[in-house]
Protein backbone atom coordinates (compact mmCIF):
# COMPACT_ATOMS: atom_id res chain seq x y z
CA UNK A 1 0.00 0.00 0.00
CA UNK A 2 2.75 2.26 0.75
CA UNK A 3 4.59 1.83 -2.68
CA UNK A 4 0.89 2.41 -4.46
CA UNK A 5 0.64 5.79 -2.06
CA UNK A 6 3.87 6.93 -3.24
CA UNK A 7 3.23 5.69 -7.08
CA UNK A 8 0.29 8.06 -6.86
CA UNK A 9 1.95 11.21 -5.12
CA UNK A 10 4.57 10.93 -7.92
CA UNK A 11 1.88 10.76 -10.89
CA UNK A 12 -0.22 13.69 -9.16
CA UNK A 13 3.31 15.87 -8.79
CA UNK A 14 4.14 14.87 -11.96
CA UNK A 15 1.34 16.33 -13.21
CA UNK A 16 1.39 19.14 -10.90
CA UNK A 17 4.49 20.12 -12.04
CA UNK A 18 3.95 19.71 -15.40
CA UNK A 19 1.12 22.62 -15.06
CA UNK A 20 3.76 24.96 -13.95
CA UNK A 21 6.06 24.70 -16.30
CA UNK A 22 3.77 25.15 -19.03
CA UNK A 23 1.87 28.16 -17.14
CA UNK A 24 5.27 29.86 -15.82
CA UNK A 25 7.24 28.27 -18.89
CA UNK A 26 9.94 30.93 -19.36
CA UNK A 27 8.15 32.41 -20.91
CA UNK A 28 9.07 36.12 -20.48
CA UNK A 29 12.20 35.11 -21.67
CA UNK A 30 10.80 33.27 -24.70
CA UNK A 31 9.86 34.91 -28.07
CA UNK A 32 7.96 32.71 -31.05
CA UNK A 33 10.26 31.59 -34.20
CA UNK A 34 7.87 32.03 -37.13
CA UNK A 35 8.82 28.85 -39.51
CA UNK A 36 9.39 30.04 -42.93
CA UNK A 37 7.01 26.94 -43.60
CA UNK A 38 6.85 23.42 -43.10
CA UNK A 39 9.81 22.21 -44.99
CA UNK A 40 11.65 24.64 -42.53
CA UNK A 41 10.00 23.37 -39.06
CA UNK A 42 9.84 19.78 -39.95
CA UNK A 43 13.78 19.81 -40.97
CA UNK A 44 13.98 21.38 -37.80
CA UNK A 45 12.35 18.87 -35.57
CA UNK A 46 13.49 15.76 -38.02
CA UNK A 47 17.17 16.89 -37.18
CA UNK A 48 16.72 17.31 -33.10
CA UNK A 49 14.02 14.96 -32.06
CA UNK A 50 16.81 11.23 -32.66
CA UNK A 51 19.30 12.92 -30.64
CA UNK A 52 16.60 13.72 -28.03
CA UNK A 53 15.25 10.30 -27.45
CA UNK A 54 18.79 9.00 -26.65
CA UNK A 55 19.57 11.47 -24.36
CA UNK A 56 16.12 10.71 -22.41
CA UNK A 57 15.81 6.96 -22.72
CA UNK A 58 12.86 7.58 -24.52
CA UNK A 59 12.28 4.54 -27.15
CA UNK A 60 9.79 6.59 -29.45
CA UNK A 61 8.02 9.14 -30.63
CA UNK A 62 5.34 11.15 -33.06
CA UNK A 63 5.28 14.40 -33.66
CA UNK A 64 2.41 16.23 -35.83
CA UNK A 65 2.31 20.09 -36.99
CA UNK A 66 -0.60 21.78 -37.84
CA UNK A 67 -1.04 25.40 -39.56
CA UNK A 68 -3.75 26.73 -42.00
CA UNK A 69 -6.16 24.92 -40.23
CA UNK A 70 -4.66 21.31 -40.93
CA UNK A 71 -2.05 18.83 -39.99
CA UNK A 72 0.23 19.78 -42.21
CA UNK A 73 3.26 17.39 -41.23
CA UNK A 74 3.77 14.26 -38.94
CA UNK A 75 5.98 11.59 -38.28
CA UNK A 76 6.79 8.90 -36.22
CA UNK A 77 10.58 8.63 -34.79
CA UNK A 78 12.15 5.31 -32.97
CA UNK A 79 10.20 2.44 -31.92
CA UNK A 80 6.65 1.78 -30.17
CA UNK A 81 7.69 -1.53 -28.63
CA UNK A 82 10.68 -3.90 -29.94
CA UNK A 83 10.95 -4.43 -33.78
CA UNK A 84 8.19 -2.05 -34.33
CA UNK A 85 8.57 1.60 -35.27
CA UNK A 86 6.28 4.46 -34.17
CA UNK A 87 4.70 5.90 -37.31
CA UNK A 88 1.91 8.90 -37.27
CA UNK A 89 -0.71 6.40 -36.81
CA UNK A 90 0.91 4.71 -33.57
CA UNK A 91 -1.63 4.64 -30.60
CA UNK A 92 0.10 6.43 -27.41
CA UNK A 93 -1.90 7.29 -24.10
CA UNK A 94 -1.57 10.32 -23.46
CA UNK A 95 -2.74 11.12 -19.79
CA UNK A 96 -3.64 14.65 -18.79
CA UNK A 97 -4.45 15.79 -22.66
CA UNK A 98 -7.66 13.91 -22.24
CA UNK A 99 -8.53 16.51 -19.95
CA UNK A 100 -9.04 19.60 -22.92
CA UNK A 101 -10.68 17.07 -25.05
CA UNK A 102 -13.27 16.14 -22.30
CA UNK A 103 -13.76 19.80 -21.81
CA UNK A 104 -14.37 20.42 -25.44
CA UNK A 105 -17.08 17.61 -25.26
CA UNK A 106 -18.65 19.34 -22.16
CA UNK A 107 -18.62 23.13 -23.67
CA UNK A 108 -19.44 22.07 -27.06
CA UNK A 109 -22.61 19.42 -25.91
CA UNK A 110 -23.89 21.32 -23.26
CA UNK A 111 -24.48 18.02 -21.39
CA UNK A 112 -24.24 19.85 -17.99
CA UNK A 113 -24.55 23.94 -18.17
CA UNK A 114 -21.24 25.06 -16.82
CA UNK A 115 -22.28 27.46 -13.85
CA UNK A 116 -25.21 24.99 -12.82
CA UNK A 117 -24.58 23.61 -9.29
CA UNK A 118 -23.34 19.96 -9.80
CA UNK A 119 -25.36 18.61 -6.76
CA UNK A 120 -28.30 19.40 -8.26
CA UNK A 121 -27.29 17.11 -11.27
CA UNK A 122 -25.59 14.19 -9.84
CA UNK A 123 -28.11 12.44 -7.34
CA UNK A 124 -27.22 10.67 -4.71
CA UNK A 125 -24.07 12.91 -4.27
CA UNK A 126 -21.17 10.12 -4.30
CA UNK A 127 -18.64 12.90 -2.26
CA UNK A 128 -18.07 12.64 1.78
CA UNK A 129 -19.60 15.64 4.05
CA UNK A 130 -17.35 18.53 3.61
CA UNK A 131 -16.73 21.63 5.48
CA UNK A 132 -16.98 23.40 2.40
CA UNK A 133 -20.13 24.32 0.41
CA UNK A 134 -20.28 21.27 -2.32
CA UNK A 135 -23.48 23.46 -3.80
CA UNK A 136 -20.70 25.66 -5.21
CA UNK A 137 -19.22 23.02 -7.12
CA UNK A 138 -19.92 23.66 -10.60
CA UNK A 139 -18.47 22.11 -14.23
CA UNK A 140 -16.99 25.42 -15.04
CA UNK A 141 -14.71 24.83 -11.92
CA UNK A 142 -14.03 21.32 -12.63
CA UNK A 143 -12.82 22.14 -16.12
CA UNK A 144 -10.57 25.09 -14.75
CA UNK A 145 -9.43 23.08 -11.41
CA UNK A 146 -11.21 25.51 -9.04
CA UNK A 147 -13.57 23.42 -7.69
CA UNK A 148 -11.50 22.53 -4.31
CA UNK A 149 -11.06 18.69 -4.81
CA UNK A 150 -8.51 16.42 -4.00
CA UNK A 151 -6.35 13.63 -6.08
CA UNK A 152 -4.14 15.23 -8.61
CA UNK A 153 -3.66 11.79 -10.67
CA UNK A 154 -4.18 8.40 -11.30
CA UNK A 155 -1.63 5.62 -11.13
CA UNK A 156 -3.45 3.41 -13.47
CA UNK A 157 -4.68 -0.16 -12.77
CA UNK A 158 -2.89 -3.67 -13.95
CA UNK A 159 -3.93 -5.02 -16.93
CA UNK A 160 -5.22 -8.39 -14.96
CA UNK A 161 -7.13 -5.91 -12.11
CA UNK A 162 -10.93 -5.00 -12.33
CA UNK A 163 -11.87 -0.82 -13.12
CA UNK A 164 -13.75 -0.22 -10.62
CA UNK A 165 -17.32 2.03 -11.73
CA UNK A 166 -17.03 6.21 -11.61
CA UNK A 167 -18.20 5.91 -8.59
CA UNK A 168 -16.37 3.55 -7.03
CA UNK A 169 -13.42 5.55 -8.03
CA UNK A 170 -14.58 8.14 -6.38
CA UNK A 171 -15.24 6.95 -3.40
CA UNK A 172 -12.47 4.89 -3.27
CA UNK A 173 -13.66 1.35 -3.57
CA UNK A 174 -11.49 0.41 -6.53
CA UNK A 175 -8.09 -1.75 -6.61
CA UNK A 176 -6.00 1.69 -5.76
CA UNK A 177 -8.08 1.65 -2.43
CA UNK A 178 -8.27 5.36 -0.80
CA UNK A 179 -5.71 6.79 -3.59
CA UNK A 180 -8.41 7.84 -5.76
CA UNK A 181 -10.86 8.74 -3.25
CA UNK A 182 -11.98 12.17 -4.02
CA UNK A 183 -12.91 15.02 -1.23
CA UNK A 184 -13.58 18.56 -1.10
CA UNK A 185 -10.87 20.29 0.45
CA UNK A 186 -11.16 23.93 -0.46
CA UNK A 187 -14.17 25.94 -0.61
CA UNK A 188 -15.09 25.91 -4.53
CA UNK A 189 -14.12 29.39 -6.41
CA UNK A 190 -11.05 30.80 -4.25
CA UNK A 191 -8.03 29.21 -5.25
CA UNK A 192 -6.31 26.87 -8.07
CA UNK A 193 -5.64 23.18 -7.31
CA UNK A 194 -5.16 20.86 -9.93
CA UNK A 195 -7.63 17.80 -9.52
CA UNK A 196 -7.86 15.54 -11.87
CA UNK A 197 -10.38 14.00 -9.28
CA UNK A 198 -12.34 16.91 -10.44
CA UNK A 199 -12.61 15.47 -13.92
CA UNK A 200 -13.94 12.23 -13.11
CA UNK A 201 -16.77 13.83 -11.05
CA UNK A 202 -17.68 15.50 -13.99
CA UNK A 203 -17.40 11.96 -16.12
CA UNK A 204 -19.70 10.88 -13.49
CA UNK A 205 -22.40 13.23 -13.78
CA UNK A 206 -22.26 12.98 -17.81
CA UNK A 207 -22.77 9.40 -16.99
CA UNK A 208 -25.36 10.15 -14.78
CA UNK A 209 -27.07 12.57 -17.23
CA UNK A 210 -27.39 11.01 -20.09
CA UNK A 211 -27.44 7.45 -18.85
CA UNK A 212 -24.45 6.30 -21.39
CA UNK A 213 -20.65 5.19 -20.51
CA UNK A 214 -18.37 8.24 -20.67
CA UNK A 215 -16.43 6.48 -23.50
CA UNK A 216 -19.33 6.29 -25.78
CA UNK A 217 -20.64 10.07 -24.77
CA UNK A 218 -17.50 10.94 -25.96
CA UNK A 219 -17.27 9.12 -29.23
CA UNK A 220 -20.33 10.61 -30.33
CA UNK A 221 -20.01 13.84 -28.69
CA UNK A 222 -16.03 14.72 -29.42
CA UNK A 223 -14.10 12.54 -31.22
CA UNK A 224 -16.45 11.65 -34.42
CA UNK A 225 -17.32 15.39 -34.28
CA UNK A 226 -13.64 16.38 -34.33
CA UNK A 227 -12.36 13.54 -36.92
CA UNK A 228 -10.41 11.87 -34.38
CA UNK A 229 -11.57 8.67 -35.97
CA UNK A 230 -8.32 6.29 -34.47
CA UNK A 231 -9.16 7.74 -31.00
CA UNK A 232 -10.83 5.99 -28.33
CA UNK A 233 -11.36 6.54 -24.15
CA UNK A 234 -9.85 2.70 -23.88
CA UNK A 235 -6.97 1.00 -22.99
CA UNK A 236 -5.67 -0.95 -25.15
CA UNK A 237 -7.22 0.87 -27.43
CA UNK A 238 -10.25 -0.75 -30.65
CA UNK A 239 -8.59 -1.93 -33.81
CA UNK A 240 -6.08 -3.30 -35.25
CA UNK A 241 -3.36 -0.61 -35.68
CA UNK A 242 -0.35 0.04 -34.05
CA UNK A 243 0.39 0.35 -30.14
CA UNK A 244 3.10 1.32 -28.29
CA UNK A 245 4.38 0.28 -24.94
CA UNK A 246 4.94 2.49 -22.49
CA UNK A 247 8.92 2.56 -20.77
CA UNK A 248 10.28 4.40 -17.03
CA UNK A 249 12.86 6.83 -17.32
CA UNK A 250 15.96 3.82 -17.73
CA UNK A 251 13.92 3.05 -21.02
CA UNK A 252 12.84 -0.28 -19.43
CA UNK A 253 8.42 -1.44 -20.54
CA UNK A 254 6.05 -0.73 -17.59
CA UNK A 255 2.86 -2.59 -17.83
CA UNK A 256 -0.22 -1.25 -19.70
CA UNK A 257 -2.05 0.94 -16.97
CA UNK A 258 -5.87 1.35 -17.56
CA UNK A 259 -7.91 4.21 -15.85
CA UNK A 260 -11.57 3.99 -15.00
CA UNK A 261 -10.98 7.74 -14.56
CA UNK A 262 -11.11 8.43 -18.58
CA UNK A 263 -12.36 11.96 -18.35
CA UNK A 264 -8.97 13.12 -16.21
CA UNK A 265 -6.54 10.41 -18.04
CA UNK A 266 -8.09 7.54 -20.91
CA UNK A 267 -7.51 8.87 -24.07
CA UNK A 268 -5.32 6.82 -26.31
CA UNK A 269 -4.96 8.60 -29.69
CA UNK A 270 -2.40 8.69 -32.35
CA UNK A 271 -0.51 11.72 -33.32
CA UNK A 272 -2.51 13.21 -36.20
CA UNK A 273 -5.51 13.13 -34.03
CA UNK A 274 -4.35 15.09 -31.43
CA UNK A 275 -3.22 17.68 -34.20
CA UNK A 276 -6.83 17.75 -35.71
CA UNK A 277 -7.52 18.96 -31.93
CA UNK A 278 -5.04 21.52 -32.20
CA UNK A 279 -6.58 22.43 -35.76
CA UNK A 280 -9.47 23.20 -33.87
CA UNK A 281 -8.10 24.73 -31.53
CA UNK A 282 -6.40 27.21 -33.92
CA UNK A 283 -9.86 27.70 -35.83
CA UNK A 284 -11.66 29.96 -32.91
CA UNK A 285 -15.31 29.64 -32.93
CA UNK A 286 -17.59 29.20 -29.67
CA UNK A 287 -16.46 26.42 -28.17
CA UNK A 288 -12.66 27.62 -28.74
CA UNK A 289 -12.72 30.62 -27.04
CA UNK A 290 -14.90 28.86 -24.29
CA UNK A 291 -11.69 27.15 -23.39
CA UNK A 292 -9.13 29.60 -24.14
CA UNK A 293 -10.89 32.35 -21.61
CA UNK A 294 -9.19 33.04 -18.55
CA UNK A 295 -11.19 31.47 -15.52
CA UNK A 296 -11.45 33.21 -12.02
CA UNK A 297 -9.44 31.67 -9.55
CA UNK A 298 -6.92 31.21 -11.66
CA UNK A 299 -4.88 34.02 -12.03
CA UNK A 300 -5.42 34.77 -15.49
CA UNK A 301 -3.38 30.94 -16.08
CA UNK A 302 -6.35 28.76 -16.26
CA UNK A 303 -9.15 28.35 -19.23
CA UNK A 304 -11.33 25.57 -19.42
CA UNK A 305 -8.84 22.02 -19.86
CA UNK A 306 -5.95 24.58 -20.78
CA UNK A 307 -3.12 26.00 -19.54
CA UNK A 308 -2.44 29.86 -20.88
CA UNK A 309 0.36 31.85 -20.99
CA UNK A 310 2.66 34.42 -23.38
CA UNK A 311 5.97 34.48 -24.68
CA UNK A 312 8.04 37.23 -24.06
CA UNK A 313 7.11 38.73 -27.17
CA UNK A 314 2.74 38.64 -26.52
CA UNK A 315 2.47 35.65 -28.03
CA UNK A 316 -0.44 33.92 -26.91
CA UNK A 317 0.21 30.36 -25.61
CA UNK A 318 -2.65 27.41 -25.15
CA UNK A 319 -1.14 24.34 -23.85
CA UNK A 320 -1.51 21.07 -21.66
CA UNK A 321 0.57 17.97 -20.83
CA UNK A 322 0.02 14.36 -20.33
CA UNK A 323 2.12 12.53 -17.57
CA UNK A 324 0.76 8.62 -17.19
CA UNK A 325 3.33 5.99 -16.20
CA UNK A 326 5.24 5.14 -19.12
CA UNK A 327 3.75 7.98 -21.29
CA UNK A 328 4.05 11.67 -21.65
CA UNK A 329 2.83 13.73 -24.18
CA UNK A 330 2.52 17.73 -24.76
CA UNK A 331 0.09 20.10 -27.17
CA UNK A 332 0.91 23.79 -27.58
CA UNK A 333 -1.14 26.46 -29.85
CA UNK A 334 -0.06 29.58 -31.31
CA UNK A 335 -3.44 30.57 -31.85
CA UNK A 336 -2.28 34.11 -32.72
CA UNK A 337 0.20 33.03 -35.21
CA UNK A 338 -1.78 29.56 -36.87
CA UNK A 339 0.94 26.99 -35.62
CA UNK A 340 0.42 24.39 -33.57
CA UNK A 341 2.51 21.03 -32.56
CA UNK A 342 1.78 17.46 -31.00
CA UNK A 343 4.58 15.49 -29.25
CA UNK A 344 3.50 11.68 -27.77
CA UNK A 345 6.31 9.48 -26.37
CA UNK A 346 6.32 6.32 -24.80
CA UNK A 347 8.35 7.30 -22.22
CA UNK A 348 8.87 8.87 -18.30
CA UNK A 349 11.59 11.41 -19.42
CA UNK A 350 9.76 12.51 -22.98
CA UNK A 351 9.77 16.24 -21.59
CA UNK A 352 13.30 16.40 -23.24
CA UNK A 353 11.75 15.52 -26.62
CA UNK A 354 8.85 18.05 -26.35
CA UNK A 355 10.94 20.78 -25.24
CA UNK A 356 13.25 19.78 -28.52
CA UNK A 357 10.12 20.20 -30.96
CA UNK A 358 9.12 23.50 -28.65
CA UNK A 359 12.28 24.75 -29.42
CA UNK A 360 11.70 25.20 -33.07
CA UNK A 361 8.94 27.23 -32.71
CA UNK A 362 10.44 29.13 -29.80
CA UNK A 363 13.80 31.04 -29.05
């Protein structure tokens, strides 16, 4: 129990810290490189992503860069699993980014009005008696982590190991025991704490609302609607295409975690699909600027399932990362500028190899 305790602490800081580097970033000492095109970026990335991956013991990885409203380039560097090479259609989980795409779901559905109390939607309420005021829990502060809950990640559970229900998740009364027993900690609206615990309440009152799994809710209410077509809230993930394996930072496989908790940390998605997220993303429209809005309680750093930030030159900056065991995967958008990139890696340490795509569209 101990080891699973400290498995967990290390997934939620992990995550934790992830957040801050992407919403402090450096980026007042940062300025954007404007690619001269795609032959320019891709050469760019093609030349320092190999050296990258040996430096972090990271086995693999696909990149994807979108601009004019497409994916205009991707490609698949190293292997997914022995003898097998990543290409752009290479399945990855990819933790925390399933947290913008469940938010664009939520914003763009209106399966649960954002600034409605959740109480009154999710009956009987599955959280403990709380100090706080649980009537002031609302999606809008799920999405931006102002809602005062607990549990910053998931570990994952073993292949061989039931998921546990939503519920029992939340309450925990799964195989990870208390770890992913969720509680409200703060009062709801004063201060930013990132919960992913916060995300599977909301996956359990979309369950609860429109009586459907949150994995099909989502096929028919993101990914079909988005074109993410090889994406799925499933591990391993449908069909017949190509997985990778996730590896710690020594490079060495971990098992395949699975997460009842798909809202906060399910996805598994290939590399152009993530980039037709980005694409829309980069397009504006309602649901768009829904997420890219600063939320209260945030300090101007928080939309809804994205980080935000600017360069040192103004550059506008709409990011998130994904940190599961074995697995970690980045998104940023230049929404001002029309660039956007994807990174997925099957490994603990592939920070290096995001921050070595980052780098050629920032100086």
């Amino acid at each position: 129990m101990r080891r699973r305790v400290l498995a967990v602490a290390l997934v939620a800081a992990a995550a934790i810290a992830a957040a801050a580097v992407l919403l402090t970033g450096g980026s007042s000492s940062r300025a954007f490189r404007a690619p001269a095109g795609v032959g320019d970026v891709s050469s760019r990335i093609s030349r320092d992503v190999p050296p990258s991956l040996r430096a972090a013991h990271v086995p693999g990885a696909a990149v994807a860069v979108v601009h004019g409203g497409r994916v205009v380039w991707a490609r698949g560097f190293g292997s997914a699993r022995p003898r097998v090479a990543v290409t752009p259609d290479t399945m990855f989980q990819v933790g925390s980014l399933s947290k913008p795409v469940t938010a664009w779901g939520v914003v763009a559905s209106g399966v649960v009005p954002l600034d409605a109390p959740l109480p009154e939607r999710l009956r009987p309420w599955p959280l403990p008696p709380s100090k706080q005021d649980a009537r002031a829990i609302t999606p809008r502060r799920l999405l931006s982590h102002t809602a005062g809950l607990s549990v910053g990640g998931y570990e994952g559970i073993a292949a061989d190991a039931p998921l546990p229900s939503t519920t029992a998740s939340l309450q925990g009364r799964g195989p990870a025991g208390d770890a992913t027993a969720v509680r409200l900690i703060d009062q709801p609206g004063t201060r930013w704490r990132y919960s992913g615990g916060g995300y599977t309440l909301l996956q359990a009152a979309i369950e609860h609302v429109t009586g459907q799994p949150f994995a099909r809710w989502a096929e028919a209410a993101i990914l079909r609607p988005l074109g993410m077509t090889a994406s799925g809230f499933a591990w391993p993930p449908r069909g017949d295409g190509p997985v990778a394996a996730g590896h710690d930072t020594r490079g060495r496989p971990v098992p395949g975690y699975r997460y009842a908790e798909l809202a906060a940390a399910g996805l598994a998605t290939d590399a152009r699909d993530v980039g037709r997220f980005a694409a829309a993303l980069l397009h504006g429209g309602p649901t768009a600027s829904a997420l890219a809005a600063p939320q209260p309680a945030t300090d101007g750093r928080w939309g809804l399932g994205l980080e935000l930030s600017r360069l040192g030159d103004g550059t506008r900056v709409l990011s998130h990362e994904g940190v599961n065991r074995g697995w970690y995967a980045r998104l940023v958008a230049y929404p001002d500028r029309g660039w956007a990139f994807v990174v997925l890696t099957n490994g603990d340490g592939g920070a290096t190899v995001a921050d070595a795509v980052q780098s050629a569209f920032e100086r």
